[in-house]
C-alpha atoms as a PDB file:
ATOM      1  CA  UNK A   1      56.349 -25.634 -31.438  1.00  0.00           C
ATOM      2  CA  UNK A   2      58.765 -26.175 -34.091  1.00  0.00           C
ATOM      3  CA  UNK A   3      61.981 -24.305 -33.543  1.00  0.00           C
ATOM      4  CA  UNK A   4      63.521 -24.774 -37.118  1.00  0.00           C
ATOM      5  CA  UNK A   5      60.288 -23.388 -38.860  1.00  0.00           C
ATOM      6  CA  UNK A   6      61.253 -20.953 -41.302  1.00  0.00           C
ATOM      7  CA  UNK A   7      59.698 -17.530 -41.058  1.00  0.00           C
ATOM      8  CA  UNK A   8      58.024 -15.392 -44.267  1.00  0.00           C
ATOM      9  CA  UNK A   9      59.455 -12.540 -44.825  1.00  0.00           C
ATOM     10  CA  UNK A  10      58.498  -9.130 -46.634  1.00  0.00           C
ATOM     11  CA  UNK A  11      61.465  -6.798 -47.606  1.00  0.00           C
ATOM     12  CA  UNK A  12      61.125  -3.857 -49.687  1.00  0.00           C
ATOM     13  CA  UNK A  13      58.175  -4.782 -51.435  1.00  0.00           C
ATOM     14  CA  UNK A  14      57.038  -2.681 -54.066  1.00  0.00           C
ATOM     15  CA  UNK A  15      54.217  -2.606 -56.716  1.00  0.00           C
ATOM     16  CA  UNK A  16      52.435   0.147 -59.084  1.00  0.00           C
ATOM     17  CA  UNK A  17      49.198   0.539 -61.213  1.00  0.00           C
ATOM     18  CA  UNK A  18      50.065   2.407 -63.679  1.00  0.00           C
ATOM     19  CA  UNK A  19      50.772   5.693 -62.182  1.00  0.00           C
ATOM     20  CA  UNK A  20      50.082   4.459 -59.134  1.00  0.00           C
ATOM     21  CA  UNK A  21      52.255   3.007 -56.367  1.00  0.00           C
ATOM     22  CA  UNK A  22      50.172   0.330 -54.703  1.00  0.00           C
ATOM     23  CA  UNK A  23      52.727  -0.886 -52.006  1.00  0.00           C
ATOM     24  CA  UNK A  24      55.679   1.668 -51.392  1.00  0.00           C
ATOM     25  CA  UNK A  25      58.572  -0.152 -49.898  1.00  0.00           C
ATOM     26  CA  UNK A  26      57.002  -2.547 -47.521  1.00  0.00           C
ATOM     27  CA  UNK A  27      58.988  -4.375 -45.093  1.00  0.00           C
ATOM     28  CA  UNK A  28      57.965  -7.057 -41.990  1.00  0.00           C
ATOM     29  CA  UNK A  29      58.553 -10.348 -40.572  1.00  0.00           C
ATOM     30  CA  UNK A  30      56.161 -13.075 -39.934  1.00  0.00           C
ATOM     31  CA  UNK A  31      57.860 -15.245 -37.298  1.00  0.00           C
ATOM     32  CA  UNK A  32      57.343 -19.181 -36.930  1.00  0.00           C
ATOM     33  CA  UNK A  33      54.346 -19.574 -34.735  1.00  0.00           C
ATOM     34  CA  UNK A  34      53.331 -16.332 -34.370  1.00  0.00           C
ATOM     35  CA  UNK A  35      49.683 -14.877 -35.458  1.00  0.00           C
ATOM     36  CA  UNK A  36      51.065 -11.136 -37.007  1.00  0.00           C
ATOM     37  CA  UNK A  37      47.984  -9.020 -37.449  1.00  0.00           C
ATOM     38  CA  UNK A  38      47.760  -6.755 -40.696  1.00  0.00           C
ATOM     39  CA  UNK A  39      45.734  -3.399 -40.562  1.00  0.00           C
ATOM     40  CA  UNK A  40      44.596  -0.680 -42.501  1.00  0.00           C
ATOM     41  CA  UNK A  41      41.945   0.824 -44.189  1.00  0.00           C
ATOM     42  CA  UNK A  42      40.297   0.009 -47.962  1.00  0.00           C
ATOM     43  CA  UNK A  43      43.021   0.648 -50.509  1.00  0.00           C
ATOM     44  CA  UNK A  44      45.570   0.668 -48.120  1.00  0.00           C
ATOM     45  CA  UNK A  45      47.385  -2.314 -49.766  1.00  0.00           C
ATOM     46  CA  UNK A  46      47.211  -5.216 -47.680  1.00  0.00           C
ATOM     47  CA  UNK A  47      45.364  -7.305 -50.475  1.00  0.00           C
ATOM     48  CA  UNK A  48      47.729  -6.537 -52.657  1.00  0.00           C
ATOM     49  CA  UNK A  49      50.759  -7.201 -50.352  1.00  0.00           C
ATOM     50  CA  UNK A  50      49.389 -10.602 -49.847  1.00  0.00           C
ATOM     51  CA  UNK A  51      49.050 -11.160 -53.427  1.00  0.00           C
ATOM     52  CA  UNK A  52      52.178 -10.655 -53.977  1.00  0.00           C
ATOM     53  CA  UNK A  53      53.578 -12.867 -51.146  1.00  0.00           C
ATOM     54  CA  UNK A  54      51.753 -15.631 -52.805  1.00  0.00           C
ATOM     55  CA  UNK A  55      52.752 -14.795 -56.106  1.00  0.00           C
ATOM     56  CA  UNK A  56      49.004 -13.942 -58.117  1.00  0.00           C
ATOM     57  CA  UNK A  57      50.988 -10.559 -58.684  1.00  0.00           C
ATOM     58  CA  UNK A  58      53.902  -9.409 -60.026  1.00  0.00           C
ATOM     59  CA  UNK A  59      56.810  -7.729 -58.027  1.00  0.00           C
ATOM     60  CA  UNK A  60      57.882  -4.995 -59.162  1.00  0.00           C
ATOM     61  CA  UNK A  61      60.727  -4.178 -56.045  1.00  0.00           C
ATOM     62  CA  UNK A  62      61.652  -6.033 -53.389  1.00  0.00           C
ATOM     63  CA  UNK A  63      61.585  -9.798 -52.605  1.00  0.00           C
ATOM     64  CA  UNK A  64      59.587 -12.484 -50.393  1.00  0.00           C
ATOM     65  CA  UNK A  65      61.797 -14.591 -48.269  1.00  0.00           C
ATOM     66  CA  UNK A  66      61.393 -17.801 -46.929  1.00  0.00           C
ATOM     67  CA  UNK A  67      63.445 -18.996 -44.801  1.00  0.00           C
ATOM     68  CA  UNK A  68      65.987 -16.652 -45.806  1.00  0.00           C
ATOM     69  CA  UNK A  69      66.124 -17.498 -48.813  1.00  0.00           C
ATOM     70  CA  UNK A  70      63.928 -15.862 -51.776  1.00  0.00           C
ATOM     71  CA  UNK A  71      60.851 -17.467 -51.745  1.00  0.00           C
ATOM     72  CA  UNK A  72      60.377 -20.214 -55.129  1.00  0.00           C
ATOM     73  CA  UNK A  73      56.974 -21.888 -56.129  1.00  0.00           C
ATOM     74  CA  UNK A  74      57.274 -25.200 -54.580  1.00  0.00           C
ATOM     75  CA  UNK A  75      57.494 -23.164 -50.899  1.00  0.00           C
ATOM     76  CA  UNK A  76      53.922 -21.154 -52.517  1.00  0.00           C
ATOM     77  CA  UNK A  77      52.187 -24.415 -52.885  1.00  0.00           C
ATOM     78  CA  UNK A  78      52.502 -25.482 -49.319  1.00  0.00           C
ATOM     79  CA  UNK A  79      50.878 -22.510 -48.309  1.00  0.00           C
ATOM     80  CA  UNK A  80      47.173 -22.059 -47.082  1.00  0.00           C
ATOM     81  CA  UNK A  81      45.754 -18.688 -48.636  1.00  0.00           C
ATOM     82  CA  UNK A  82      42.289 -17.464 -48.633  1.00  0.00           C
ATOM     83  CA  UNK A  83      41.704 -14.410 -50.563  1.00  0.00           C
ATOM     84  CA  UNK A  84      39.380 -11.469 -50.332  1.00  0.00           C
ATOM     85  CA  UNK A  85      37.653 -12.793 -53.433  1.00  0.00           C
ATOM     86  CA  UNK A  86      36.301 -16.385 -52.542  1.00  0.00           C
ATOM     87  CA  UNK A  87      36.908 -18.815 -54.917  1.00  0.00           C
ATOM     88  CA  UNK A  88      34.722 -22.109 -54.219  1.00  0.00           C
ATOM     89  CA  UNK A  89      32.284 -23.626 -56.409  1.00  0.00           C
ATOM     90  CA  UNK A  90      28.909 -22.882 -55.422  1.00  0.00           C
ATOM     91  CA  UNK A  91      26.800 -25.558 -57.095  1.00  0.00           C
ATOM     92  CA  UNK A  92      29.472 -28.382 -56.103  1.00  0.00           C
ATOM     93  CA  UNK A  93      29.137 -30.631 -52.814  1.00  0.00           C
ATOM     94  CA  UNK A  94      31.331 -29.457 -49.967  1.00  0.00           C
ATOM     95  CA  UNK A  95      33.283 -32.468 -49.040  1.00  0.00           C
ATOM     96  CA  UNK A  96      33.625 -33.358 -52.669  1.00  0.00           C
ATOM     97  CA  UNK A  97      35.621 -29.870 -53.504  1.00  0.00           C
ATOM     98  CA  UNK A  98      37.257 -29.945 -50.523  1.00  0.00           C
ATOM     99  CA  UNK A  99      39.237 -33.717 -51.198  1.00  0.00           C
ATOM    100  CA  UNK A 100      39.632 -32.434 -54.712  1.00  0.00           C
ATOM    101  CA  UNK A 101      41.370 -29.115 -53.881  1.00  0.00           C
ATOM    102  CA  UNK A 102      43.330 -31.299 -50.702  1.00  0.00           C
ATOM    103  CA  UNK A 103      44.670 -34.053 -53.825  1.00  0.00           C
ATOM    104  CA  UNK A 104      45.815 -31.072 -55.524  1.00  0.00           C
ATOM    105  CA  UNK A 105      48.306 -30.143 -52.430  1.00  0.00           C
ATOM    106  CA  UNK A 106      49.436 -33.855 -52.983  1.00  0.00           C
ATOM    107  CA  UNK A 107      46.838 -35.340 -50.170  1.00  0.00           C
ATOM    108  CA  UNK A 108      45.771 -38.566 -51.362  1.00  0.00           C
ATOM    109  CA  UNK A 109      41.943 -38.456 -51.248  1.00  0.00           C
ATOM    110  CA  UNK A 110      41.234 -40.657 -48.865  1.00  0.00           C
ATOM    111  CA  UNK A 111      43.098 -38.455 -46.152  1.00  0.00           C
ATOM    112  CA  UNK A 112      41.896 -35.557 -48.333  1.00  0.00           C
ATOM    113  CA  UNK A 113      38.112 -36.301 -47.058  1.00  0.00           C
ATOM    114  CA  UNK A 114      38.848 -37.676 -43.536  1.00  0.00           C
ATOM    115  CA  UNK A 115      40.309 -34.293 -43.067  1.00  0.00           C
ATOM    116  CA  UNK A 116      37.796 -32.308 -44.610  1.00  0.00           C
ATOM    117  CA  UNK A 117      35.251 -34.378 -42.865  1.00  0.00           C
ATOM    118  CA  UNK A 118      36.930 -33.512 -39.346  1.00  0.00           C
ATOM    119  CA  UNK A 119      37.142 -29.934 -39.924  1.00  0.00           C
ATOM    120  CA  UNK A 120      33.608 -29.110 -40.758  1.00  0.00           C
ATOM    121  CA  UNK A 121      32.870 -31.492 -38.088  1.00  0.00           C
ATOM    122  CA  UNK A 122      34.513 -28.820 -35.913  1.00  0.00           C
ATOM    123  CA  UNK A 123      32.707 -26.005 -37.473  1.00  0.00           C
ATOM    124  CA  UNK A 124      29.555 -28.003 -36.824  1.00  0.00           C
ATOM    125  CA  UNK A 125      28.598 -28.723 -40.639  1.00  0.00           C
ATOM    126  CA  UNK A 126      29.035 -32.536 -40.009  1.00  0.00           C
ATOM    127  CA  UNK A 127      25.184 -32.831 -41.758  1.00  0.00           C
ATOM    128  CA  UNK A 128      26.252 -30.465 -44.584  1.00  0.00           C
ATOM    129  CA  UNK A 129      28.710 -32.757 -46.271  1.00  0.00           C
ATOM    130  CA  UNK A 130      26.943 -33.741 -49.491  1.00  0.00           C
ATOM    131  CA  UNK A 131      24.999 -30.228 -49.756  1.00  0.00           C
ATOM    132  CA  UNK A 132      26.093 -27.926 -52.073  1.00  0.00           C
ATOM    133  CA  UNK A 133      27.990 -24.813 -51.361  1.00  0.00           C
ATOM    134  CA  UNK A 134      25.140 -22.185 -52.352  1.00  0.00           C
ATOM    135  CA  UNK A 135      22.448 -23.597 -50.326  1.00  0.00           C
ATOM    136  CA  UNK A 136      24.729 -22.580 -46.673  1.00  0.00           C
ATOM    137  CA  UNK A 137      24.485 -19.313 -45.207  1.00  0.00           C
ATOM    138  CA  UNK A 138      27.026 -16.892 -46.239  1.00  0.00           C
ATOM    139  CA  UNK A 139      29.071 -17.617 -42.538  1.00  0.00           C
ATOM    140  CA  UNK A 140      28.957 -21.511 -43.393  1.00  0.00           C
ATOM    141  CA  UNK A 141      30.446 -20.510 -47.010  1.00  0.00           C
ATOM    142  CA  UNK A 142      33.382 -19.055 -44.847  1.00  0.00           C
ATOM    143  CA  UNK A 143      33.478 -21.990 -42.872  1.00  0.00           C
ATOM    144  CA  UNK A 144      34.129 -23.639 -45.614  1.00  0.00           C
ATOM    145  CA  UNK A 145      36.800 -21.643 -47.183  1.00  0.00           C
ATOM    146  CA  UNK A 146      38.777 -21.387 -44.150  1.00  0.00           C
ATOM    147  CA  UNK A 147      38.716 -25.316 -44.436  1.00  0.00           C
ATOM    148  CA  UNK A 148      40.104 -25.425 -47.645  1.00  0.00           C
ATOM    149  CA  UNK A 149      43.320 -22.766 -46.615  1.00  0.00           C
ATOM    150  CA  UNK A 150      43.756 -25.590 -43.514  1.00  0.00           C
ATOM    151  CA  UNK A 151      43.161 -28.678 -45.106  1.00  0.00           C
ATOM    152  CA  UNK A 152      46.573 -29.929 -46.048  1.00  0.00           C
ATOM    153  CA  UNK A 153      48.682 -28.502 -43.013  1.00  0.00           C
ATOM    154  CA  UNK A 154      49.914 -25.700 -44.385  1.00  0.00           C
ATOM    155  CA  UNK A 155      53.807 -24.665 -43.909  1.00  0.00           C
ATOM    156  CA  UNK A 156      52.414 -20.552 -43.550  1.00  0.00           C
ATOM    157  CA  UNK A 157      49.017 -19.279 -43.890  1.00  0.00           C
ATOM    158  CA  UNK A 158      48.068 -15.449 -45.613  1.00  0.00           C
ATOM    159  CA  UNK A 159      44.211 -15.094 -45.051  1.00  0.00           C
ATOM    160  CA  UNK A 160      42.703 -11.780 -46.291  1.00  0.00           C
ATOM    161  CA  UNK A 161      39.883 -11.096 -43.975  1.00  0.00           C
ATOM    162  CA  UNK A 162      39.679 -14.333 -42.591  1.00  0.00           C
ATOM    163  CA  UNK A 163      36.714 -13.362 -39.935  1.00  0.00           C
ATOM    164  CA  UNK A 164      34.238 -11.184 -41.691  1.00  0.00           C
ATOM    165  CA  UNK A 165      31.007 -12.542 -41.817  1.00  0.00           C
ATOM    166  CA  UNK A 166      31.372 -15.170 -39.250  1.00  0.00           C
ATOM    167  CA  UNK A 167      29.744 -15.225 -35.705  1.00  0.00           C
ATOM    168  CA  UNK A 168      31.195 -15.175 -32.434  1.00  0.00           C
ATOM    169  CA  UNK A 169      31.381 -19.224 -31.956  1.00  0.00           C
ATOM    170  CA  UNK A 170      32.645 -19.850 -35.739  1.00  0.00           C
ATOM    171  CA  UNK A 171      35.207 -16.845 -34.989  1.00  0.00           C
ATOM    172  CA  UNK A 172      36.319 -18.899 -31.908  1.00  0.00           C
ATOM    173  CA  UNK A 173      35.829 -22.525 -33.583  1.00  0.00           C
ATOM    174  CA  UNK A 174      38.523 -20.477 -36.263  1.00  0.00           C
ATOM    175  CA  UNK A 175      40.928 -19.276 -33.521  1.00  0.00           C
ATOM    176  CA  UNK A 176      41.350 -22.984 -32.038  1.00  0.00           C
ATOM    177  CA  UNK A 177      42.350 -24.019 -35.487  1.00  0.00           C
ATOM    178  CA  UNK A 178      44.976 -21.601 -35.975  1.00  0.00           C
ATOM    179  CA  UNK A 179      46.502 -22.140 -32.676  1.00  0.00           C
ATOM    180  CA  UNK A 180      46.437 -25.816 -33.385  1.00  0.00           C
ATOM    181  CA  UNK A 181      49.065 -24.651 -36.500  1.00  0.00           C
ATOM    182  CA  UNK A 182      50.386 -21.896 -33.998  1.00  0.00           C
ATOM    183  CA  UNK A 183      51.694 -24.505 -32.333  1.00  0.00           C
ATOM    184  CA  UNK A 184      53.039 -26.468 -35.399  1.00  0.00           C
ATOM    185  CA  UNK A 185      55.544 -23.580 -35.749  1.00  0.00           C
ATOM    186  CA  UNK A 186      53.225 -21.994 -38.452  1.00  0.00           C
ATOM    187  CA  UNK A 187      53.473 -18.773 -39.352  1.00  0.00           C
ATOM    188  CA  UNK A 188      50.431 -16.838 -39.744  1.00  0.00           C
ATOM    189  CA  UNK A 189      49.235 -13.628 -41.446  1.00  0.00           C
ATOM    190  CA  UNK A 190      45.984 -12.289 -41.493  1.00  0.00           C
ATOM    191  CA  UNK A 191      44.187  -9.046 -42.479  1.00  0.00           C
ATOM    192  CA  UNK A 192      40.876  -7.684 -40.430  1.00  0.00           C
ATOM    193  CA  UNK A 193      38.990  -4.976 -40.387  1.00  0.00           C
ATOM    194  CA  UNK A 194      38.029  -5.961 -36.747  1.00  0.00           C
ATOM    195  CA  UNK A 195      40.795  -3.770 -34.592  1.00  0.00           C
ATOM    196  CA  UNK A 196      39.182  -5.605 -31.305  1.00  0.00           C
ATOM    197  CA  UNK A 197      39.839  -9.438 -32.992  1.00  0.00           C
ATOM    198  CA  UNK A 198      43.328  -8.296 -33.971  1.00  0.00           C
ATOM    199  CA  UNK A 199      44.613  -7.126 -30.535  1.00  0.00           C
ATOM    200  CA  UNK A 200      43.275 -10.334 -29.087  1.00  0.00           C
ATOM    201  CA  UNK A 201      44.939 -12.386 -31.097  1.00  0.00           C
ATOM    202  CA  UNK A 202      47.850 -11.652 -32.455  1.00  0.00           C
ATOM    203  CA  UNK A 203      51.422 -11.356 -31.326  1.00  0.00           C
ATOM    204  CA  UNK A 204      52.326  -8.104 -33.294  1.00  0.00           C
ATOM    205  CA  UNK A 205      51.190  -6.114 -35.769  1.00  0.00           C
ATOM    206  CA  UNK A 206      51.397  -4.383 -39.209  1.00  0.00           C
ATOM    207  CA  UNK A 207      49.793  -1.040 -39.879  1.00  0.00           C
ATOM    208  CA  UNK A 208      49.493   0.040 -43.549  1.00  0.00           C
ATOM    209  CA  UNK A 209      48.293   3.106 -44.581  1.00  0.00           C
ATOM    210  CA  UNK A 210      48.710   4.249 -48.620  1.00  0.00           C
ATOM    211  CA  UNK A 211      50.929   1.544 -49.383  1.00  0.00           C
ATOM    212  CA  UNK A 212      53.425   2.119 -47.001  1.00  0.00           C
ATOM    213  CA  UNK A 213      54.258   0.482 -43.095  1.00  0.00           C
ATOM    214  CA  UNK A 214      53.002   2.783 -40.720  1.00  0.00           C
ATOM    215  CA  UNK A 215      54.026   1.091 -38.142  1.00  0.00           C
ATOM    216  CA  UNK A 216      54.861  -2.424 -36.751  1.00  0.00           C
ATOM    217  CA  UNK A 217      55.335  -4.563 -33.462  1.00  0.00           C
ATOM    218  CA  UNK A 218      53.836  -5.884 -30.479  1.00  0.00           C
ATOM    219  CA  UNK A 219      50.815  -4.347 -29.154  1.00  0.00           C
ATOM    220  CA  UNK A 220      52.679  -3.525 -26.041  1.00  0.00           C
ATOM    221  CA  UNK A 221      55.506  -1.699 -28.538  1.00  0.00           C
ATOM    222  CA  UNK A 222      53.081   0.259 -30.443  1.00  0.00           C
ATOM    223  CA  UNK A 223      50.931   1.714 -27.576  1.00  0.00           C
ATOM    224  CA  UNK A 224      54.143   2.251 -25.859  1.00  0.00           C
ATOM    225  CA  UNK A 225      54.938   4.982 -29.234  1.00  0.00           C
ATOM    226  CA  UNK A 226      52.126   6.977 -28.550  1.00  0.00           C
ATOM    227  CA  UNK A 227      51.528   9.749 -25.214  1.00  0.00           C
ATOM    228  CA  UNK A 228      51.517   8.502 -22.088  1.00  0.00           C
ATOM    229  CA  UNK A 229      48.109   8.994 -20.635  1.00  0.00           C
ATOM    230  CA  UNK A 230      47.291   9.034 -16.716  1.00  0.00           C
ATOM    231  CA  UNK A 231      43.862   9.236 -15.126  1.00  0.00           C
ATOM    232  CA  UNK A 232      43.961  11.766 -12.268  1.00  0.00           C
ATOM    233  CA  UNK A 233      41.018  12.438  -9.154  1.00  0.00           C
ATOM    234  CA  UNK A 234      42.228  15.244  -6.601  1.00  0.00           C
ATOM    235  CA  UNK A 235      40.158  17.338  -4.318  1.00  0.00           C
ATOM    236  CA  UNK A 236      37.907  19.446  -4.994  1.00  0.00           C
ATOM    237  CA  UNK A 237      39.276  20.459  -8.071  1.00  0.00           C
ATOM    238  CA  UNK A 238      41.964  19.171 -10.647  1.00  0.00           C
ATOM    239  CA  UNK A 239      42.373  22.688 -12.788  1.00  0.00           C
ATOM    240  CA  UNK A 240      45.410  22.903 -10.655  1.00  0.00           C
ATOM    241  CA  UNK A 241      47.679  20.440 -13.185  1.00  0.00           C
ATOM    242  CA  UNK A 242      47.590  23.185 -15.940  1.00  0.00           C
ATOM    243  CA  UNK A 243      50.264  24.829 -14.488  1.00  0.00           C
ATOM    244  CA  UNK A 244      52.854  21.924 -14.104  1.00  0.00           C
ATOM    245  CA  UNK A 245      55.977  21.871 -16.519  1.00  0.00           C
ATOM    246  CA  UNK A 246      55.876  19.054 -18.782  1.00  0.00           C
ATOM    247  CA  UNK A 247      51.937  17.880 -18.415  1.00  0.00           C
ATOM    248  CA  UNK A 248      49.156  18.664 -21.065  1.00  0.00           C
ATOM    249  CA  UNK A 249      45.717  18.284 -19.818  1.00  0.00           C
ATOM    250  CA  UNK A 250      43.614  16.670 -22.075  1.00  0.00           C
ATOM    251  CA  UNK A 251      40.513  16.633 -20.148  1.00  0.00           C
ATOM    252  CA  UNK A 252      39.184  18.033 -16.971  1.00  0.00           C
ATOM    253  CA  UNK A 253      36.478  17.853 -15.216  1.00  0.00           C
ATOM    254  CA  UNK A 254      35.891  18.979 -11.684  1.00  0.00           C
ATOM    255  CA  UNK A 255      38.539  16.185  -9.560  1.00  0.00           C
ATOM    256  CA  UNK A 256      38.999  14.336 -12.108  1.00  0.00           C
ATOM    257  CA  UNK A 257      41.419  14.829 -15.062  1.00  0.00           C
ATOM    258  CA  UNK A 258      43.176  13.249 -17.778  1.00  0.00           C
ATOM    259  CA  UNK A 259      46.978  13.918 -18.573  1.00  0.00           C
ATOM    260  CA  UNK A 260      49.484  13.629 -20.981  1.00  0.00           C
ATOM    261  CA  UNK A 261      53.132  13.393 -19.709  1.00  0.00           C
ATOM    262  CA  UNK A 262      56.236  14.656 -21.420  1.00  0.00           C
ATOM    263  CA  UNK A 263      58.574  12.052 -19.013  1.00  0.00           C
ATOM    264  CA  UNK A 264      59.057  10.770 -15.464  1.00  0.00           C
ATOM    265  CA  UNK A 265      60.108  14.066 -14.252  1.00  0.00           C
ATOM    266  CA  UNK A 266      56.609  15.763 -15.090  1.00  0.00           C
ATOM    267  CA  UNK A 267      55.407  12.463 -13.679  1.00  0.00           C
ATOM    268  CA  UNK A 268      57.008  12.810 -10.241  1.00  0.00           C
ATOM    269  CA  UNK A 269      56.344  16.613 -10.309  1.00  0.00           C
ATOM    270  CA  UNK A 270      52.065  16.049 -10.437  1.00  0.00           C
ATOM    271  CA  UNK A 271      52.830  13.286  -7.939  1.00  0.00           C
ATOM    272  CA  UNK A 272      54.342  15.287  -4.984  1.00  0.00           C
ATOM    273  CA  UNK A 273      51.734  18.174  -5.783  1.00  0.00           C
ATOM    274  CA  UNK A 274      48.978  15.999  -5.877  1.00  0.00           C
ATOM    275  CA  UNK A 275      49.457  14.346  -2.457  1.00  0.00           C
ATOM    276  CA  UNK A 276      49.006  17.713  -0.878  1.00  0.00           C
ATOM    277  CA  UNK A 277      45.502  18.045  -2.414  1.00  0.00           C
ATOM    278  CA  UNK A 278      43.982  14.877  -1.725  1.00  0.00           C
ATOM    279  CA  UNK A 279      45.090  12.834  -4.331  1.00  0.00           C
ATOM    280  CA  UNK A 280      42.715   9.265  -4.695  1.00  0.00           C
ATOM    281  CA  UNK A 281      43.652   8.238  -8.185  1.00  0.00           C
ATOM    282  CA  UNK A 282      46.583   7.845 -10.721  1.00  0.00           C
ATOM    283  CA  UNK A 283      46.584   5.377 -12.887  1.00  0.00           C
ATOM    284  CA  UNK A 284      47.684   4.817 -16.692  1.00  0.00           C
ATOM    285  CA  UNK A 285      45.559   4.600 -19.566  1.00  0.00           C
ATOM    286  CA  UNK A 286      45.707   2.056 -21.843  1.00  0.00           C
ATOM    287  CA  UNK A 287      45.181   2.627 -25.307  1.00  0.00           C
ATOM    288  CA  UNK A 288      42.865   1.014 -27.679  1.00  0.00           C
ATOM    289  CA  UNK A 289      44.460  -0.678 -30.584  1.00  0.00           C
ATOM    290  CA  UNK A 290      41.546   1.697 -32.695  1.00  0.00           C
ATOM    291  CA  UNK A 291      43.211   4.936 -30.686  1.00  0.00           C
ATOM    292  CA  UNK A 292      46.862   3.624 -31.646  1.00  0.00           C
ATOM    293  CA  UNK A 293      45.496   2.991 -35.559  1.00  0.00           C
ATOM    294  CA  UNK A 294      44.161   6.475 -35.427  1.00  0.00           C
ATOM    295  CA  UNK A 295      46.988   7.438 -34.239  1.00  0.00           C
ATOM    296  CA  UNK A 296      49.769   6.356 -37.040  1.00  0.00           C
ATOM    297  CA  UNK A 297      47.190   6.700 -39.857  1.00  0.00           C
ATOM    298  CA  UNK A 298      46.376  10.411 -39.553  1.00  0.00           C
END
């Protein structure tokens, strides 16, 4: 990885419709080499955060730094962005877009179409190159797309809903390719609906809900914000854990329970009762990433 890679960062971001404020005061940190995940429902404002970032909207509060340093055009163009809205040309050969959009990012076009040649070689369109963008499938028009964002190395990457529409073995083919600028010292931000994809991936995350940060972090930070959950079997019955300071019992059902735990004390205090009834399981739950979402959003 790169060490000196600059970072992208999002501080105080603000922007209004009218009477209505889009993004409320936004603030996060992509870091060099790190995939940060961003999350949230429709109209939540993660288009139009990344809009912003690469400058199709106006600011109106706040700044985008790269570097550490506000963020000017010439940074913008080295960027790879796919939007929400694709923007390819339908009735125009694949590989012949693709070299023209690379010679616009200063490629010349012979490396332009080598590279556009290997990538949808890797996405297993190596027999598509002269066809014209309609005739794929809607998951090989993504294909494509993502190609363009990657084509000329980019210094950062904002993809809006990178993985919707694509399979399982495109979504993969996809991965390896951002790990391959991962490890460039790239940072990378991307927006998903898919709540499964994004704790997979990514090495922290942003949750936006009306405009505004939610909350942010590693997965391991964010689960560690919400209750601490324990799954419980004593015999013969588990009722018994209603009546210990400090523990709410969220389920119960015969020896088996499920707890929530104020602290360590409570912890230690269903520990040393439970022995003396037969205790055969206590072990944490691990939240979901969709339980955690639920969670910050509500």
């Amino acid at each position: 990885m790169t060490h000196d890679a600059p970072s992208l960062e999002v501080r105080n971001l603000t922007r209004r419709f009218g009477e209505t404020t889009a993004v409320d005061d936004v603030s996060f940190t992509v870091e060099p080499g790190r995939m940060t995940g961003f999350v949230g429902a429709n109209g939540a404002g993660k288009t139009t955060t990344m809009r912003m970032i690469m400058g199709v909207l106006t600011v109106h509060g706040g700044e985008v730094l790269w570097g550490g340093r506000p963020i000017a055009l010439t940074d913008r163009t080295r960027f790879g962005y796919m939007p929400e809205e694709r923007g390819l040309y339908p009735k125009q050969g694949i590989v012949d877009q693709l070299t023209y959009l690379g010679q616009l990012r200063g490629m010349t076009r012979k490396d332009a179409a080598s590279e556009a040649t290997r990538m949808l070689e890797r996405f297993g369109l190596g027999d598509r190159l002269k066809d014209k963008l309609e005739s794929l499938s809607l998951g090989n028009q993504q294909r494509v797309q993502i190609t363009a964002s990657l084509l000329h190395r980019p210094t950062a990457l904002v993809l809006d809903e990178p993985f919707s529409g694509l399979d399982p073995v495109a979504v993969d083919s996809m991965v390896d390719l951002l790990r391959d600028r991962l490890r460039e010292g790239v940072p990378v931000l991307f927006s998903s609906h898919q709540l499964d994809l994004v704790d997979r991936l990514c090495d922290s995350l942003v949750v936006l809900s009306d405009g505004k940060v939610m909350a942010s972090g590693t997965s391991a930070q964010l689960r560690s914000r919400g209750p601490r959950q324990f799954s419980i079997t004593t015999a013969p019955d588990a009722g018994w854990l209603r009546g210990v300071p400090g523990v709410r019992v969220v389920d119960v059902d015969g020896p088996h329970a499920v707890l929530e735990l104020d602290d360590e004390g409570a912890q230690q205090r269903v520990l040393q009762e439970a022995v003396g009834r037969g205790l055969s399981e206590f072990t944490p739950i691990v939240a979901s990433l969709s339980d955690i979402y639920r969670e910050v959003t509500r």
